[in-house]
N, C-alpha and C. Protein backbone atom coordinates (compact mmCIF):
# COMPACT_ATOMS: atom_id res chain seq x y z
N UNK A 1 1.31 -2.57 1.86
CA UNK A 1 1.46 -1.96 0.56
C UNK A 1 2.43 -0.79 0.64
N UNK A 2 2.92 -0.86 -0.13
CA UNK A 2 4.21 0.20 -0.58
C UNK A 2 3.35 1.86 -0.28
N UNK A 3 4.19 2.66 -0.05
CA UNK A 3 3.28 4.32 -0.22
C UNK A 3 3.64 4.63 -1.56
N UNK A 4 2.43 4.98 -1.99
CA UNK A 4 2.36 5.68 -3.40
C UNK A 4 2.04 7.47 -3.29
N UNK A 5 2.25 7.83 -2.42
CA UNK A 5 1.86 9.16 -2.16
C UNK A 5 3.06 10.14 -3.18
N UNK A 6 3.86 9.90 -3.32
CA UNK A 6 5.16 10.45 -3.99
C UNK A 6 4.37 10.04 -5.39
N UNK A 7 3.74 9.72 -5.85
CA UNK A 7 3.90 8.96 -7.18
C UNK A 7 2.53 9.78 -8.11
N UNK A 8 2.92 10.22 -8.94
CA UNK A 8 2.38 11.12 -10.07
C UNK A 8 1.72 10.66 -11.36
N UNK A 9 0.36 9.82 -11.12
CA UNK A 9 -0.13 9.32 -12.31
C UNK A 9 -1.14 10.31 -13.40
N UNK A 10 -1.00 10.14 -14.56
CA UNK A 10 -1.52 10.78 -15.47
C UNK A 10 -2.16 9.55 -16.19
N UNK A 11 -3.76 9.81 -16.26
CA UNK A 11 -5.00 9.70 -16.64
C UNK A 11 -5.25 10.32 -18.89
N UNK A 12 -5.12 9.89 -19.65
CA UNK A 12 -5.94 10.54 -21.05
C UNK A 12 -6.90 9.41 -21.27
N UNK A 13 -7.93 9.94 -21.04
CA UNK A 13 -8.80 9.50 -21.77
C UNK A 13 -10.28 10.41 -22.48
N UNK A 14 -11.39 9.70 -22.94
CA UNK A 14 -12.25 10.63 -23.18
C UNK A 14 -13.57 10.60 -22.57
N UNK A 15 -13.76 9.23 -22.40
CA UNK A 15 -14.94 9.41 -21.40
C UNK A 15 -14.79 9.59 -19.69
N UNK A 16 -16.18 10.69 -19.22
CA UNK A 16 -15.71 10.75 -18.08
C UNK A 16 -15.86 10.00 -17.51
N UNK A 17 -16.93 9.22 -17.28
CA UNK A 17 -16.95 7.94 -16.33
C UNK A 17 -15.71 7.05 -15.69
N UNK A 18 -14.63 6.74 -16.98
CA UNK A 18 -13.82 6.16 -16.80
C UNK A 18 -12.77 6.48 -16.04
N UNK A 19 -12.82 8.51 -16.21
CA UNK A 19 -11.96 9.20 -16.07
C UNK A 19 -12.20 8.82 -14.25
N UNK A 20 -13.19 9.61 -14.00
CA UNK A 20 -13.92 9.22 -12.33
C UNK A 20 -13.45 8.30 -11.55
N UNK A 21 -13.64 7.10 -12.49
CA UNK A 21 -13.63 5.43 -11.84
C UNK A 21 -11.98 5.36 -11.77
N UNK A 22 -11.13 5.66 -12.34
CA UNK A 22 -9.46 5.30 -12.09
C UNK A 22 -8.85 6.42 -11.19
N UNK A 23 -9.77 7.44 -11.36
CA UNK A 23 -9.22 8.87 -10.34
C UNK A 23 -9.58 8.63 -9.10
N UNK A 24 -10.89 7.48 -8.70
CA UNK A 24 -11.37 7.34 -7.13
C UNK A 24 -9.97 6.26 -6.84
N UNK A 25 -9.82 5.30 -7.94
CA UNK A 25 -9.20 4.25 -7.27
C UNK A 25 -7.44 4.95 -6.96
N UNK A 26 -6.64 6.00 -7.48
CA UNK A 26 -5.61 6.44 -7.69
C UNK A 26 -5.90 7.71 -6.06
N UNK A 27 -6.81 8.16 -5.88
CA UNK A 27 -6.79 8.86 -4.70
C UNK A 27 -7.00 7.96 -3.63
N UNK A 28 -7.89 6.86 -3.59
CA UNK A 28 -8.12 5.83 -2.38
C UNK A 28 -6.16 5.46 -2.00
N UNK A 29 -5.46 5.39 -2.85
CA UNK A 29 -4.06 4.97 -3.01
C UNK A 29 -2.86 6.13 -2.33
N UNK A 30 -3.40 7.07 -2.46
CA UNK A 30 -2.63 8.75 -2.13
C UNK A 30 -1.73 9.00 -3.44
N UNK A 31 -2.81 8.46 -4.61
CA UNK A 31 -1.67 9.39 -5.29
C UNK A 31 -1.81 10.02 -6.24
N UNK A 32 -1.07 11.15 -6.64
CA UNK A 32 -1.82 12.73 -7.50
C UNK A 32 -2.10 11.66 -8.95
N UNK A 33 -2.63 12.68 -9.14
CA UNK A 33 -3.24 12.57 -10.30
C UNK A 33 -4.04 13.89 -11.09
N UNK A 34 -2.77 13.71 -12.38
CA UNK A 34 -3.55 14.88 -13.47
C UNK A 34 -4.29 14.44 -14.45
N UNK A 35 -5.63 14.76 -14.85
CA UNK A 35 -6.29 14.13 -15.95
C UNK A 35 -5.83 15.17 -17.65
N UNK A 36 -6.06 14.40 -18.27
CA UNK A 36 -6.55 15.27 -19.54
C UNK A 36 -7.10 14.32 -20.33
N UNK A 37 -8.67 15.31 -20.46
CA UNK A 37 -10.05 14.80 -21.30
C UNK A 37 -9.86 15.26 -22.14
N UNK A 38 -9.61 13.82 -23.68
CA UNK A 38 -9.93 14.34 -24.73
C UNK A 38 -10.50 14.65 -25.37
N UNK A 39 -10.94 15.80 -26.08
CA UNK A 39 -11.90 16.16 -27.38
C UNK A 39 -11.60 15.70 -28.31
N UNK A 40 -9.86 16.13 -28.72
CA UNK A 40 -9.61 15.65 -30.24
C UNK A 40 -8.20 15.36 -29.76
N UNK A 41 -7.64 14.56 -30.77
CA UNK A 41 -6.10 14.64 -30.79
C UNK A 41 -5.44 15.64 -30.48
N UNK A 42 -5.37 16.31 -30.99
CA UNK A 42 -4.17 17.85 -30.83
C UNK A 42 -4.32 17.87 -29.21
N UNK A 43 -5.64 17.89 -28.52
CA UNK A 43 -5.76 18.25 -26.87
C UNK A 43 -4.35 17.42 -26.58
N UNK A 44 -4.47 16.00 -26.55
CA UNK A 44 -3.83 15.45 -25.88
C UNK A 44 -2.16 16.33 -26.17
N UNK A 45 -1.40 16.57 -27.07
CA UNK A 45 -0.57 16.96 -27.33
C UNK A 45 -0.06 18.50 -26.63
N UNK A 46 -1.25 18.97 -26.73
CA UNK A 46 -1.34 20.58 -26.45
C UNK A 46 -1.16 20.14 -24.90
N UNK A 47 -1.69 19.16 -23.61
CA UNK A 47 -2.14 19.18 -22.55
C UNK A 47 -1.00 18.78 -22.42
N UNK A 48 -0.33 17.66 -22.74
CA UNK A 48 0.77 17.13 -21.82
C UNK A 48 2.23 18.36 -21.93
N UNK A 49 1.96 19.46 -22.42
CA UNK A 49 2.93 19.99 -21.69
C UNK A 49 2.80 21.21 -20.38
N UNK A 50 1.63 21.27 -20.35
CA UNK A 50 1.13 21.64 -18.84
C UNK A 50 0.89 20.81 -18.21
N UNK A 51 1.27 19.68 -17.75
CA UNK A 51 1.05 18.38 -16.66
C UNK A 51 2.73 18.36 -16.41
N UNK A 52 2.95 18.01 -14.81
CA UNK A 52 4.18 18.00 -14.62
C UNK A 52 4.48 15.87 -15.09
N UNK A 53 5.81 15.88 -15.48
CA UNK A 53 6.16 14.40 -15.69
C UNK A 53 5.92 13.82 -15.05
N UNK A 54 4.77 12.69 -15.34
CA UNK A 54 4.05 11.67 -14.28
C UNK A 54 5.14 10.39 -13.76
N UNK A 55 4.62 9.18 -13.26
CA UNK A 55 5.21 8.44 -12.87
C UNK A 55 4.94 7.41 -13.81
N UNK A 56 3.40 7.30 -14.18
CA UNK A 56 2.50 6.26 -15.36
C UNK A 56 1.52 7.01 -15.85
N UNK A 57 1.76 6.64 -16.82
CA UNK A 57 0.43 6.94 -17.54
C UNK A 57 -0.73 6.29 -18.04
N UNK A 58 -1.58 6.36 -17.91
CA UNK A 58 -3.32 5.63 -18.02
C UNK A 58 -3.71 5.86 -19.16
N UNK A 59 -3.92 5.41 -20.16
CA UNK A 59 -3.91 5.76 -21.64
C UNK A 59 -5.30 4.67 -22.49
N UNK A 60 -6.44 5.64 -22.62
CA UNK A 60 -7.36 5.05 -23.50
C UNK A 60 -7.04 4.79 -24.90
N UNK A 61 -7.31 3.56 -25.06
CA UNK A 61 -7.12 2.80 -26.96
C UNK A 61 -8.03 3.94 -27.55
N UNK A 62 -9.36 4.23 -27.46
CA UNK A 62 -10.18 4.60 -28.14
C UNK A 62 -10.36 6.26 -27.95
N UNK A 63 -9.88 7.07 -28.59
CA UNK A 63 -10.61 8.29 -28.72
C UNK A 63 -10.45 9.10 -29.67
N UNK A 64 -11.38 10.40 -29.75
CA UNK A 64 -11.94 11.22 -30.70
C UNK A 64 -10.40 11.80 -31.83
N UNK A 65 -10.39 11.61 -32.65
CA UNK A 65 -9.07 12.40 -33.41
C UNK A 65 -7.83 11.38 -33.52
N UNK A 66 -7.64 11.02 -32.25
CA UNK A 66 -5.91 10.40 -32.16
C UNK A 66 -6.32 8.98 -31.45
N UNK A 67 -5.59 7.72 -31.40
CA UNK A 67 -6.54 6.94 -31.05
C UNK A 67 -4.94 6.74 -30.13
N UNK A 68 -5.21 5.92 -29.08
CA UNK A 68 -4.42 5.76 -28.01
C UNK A 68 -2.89 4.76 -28.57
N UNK A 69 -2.98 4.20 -29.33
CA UNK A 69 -1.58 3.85 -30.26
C UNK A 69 -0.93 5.02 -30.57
N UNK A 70 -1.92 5.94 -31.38
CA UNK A 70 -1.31 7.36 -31.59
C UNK A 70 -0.42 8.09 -30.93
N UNK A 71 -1.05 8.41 -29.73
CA UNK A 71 -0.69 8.95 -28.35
C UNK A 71 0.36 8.21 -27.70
N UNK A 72 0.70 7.18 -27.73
CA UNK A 72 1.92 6.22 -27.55
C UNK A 72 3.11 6.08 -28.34
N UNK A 73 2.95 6.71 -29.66
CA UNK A 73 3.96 6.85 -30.63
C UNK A 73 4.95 8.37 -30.04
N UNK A 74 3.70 9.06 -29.83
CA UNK A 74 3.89 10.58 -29.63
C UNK A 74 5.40 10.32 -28.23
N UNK A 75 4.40 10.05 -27.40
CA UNK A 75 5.14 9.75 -26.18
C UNK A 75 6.42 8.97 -25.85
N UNK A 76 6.38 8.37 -26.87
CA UNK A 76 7.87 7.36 -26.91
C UNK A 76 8.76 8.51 -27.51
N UNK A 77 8.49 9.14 -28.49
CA UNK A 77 9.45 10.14 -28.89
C UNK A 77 9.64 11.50 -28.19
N UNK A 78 9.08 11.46 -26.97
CA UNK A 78 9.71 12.69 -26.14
C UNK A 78 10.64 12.37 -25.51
N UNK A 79 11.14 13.17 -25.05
CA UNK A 79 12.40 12.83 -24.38
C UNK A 79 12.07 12.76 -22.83
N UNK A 80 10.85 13.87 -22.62
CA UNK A 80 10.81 13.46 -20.68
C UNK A 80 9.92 12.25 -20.71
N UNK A 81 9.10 11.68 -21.47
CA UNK A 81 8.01 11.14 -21.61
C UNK A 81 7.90 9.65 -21.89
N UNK A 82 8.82 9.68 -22.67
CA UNK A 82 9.70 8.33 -23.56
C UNK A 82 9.85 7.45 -22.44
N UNK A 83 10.18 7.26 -21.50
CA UNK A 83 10.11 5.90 -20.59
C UNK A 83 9.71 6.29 -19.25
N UNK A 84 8.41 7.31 -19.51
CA UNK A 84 7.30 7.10 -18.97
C UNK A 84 6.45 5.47 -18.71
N UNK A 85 5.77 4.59 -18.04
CA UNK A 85 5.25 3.62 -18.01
C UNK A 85 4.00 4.03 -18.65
N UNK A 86 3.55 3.37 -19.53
CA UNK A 86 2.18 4.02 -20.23
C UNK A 86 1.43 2.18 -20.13
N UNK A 87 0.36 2.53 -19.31
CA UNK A 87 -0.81 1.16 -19.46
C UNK A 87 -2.20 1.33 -20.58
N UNK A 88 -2.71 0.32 -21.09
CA UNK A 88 -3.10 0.90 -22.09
C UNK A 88 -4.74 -0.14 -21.27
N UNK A 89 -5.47 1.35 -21.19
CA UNK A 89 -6.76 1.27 -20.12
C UNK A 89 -7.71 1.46 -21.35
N UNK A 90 -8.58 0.49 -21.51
CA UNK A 90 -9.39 0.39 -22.45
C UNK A 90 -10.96 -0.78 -21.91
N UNK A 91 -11.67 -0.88 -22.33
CA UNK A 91 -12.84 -2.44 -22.50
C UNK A 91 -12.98 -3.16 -23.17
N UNK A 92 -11.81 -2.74 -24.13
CA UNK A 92 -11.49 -3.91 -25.59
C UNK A 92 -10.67 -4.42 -24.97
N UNK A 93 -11.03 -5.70 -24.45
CA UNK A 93 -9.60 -6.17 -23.81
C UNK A 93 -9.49 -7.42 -25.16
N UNK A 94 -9.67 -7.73 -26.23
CA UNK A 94 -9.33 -7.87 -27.73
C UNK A 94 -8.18 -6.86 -27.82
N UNK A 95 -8.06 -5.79 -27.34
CA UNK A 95 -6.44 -5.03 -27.75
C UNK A 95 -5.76 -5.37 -27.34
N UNK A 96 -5.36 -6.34 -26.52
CA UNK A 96 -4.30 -6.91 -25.63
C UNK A 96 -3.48 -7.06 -26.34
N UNK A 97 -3.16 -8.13 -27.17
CA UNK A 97 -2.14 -8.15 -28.01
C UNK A 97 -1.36 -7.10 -28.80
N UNK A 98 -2.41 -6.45 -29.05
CA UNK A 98 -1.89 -5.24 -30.85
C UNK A 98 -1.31 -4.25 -29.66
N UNK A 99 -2.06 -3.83 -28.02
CA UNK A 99 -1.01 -3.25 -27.23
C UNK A 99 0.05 -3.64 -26.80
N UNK A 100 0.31 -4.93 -26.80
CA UNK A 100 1.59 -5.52 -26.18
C UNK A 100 2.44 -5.13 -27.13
N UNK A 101 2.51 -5.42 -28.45
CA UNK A 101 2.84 -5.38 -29.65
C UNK A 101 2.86 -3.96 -30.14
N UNK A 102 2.25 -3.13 -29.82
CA UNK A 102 2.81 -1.19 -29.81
C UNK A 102 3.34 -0.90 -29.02
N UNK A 103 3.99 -1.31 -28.09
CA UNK A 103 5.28 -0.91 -27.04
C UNK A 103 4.59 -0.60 -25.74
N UNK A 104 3.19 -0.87 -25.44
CA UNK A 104 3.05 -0.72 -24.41
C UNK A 104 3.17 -1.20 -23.04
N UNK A 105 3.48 -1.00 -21.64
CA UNK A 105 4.18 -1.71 -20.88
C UNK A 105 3.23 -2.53 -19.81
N UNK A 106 1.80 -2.07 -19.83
CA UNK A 106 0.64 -2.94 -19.58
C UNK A 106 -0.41 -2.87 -20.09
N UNK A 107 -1.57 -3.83 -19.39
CA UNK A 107 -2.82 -3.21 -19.97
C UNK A 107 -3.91 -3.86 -18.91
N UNK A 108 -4.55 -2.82 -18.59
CA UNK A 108 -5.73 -3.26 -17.47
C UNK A 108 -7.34 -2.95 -18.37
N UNK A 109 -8.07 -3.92 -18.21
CA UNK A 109 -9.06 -3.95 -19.36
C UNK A 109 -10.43 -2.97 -17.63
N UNK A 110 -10.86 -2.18 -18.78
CA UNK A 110 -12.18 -2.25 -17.66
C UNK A 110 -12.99 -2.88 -17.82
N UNK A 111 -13.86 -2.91 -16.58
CA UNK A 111 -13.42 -2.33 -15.17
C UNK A 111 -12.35 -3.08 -14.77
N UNK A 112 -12.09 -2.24 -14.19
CA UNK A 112 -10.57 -2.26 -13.26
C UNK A 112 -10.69 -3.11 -12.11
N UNK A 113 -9.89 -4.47 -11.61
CA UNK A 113 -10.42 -4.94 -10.48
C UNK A 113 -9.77 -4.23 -9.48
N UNK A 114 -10.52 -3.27 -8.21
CA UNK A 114 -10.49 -2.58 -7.41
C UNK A 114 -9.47 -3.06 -6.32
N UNK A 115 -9.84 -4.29 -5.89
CA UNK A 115 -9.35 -5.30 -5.06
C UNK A 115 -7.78 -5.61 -5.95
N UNK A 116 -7.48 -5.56 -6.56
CA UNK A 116 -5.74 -5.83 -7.46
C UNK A 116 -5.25 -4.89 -7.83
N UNK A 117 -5.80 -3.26 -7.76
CA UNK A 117 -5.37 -2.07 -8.69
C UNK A 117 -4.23 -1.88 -7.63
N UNK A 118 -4.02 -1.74 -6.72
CA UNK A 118 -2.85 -1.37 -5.67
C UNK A 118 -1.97 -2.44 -5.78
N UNK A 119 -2.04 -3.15 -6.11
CA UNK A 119 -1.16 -4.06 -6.25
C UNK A 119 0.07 -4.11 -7.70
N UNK A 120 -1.08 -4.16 -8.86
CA UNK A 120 -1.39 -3.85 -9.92
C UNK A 120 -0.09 -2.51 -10.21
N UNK A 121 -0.67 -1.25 -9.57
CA UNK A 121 -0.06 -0.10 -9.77
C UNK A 121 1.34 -0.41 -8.89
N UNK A 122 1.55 -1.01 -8.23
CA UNK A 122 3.16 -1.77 -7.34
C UNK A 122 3.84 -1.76 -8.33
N UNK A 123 3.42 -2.75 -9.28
CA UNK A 123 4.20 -3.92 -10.06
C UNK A 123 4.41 -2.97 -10.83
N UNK A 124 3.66 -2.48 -11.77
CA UNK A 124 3.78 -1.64 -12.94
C UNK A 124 4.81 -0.24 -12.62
N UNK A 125 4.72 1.01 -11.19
CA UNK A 125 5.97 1.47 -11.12
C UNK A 125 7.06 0.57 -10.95
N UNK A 126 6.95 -0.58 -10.67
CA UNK A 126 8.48 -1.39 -10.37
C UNK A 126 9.06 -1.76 -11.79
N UNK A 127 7.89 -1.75 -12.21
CA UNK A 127 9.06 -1.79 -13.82
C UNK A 127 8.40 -3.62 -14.52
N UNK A 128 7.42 -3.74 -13.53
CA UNK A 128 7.07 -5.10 -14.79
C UNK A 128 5.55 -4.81 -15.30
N UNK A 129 5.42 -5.68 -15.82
CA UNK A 129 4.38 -5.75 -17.08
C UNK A 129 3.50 -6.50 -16.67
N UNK A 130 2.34 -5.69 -16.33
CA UNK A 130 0.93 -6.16 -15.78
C UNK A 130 -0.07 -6.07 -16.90
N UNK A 131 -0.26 -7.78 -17.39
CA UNK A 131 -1.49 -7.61 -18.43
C UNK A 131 -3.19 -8.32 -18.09
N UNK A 132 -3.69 -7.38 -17.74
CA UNK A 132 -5.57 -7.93 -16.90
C UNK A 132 -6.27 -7.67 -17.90
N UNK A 133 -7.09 -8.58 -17.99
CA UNK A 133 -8.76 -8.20 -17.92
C UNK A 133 -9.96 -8.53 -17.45
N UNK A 134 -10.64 -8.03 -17.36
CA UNK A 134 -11.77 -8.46 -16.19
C UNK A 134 -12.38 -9.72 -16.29
């Protein structure tokens, strides 16, 4: 497997559990990782400019205020952020489509298969389009 130690993933979501479960599998890998837990919309906005520019981003469909389409609109229109890789990490894996179809560049449904996430996270910095669900 490739070293991912150089490689800077950013985590939004709102529950922690989830937050936990992609942060064990992203450190088992060596690679940083900044979270930001949402409360409401505005957080997410307010947070990503204290996080340095990730490599991907881990992006929940579902949360409090701004819903993860939201947060993907936002992000396409920044300029450091904008072709950021954003996967769209959810348990509705029913969003598959309407994410493919909002510009997103994957989507891993949870749970996450543990055994493919390194692999998984390969493909997706290389620039292709990894769509799972469990």
């Amino acid at each position: 497997m490739v070293s991912l130690e150089d490689v800077h993933a950013l985590i939004i979501e709102d529950d922690q559990t989830s937050i936990d479960v992609l942060k064990n599998l992203l450190e088992q890998l060596a690679v940083n990782t900044s979270i930001i837990r949402v409360a409401t919309g505005r957080d997410v906005w307010d947070s990503l400019r204290t996080v340095a520019v990730p490599d991907v981003i881990f992006l929940d469909l579902e949360m409090p205020g701004m819903n993860g389409y939201e947060v993907l609109d936002l992000l396409r229109e920044d300029e450091e952020l904008g072709t950021v890789p954003v996967v769209a990490y959810t348990t509705h894996i029913s969003h598959m489509n309407s994410a493919r179809n909002a510009g997103f560049n994957s989507f891993l449904g949870k749970p996450v298969d543990r055994y493919e996430f390194g692999d998984n996270l390969v493909r997706i910095l290389s620039g292709e389009s990894v769509w799972e669900a469990p």
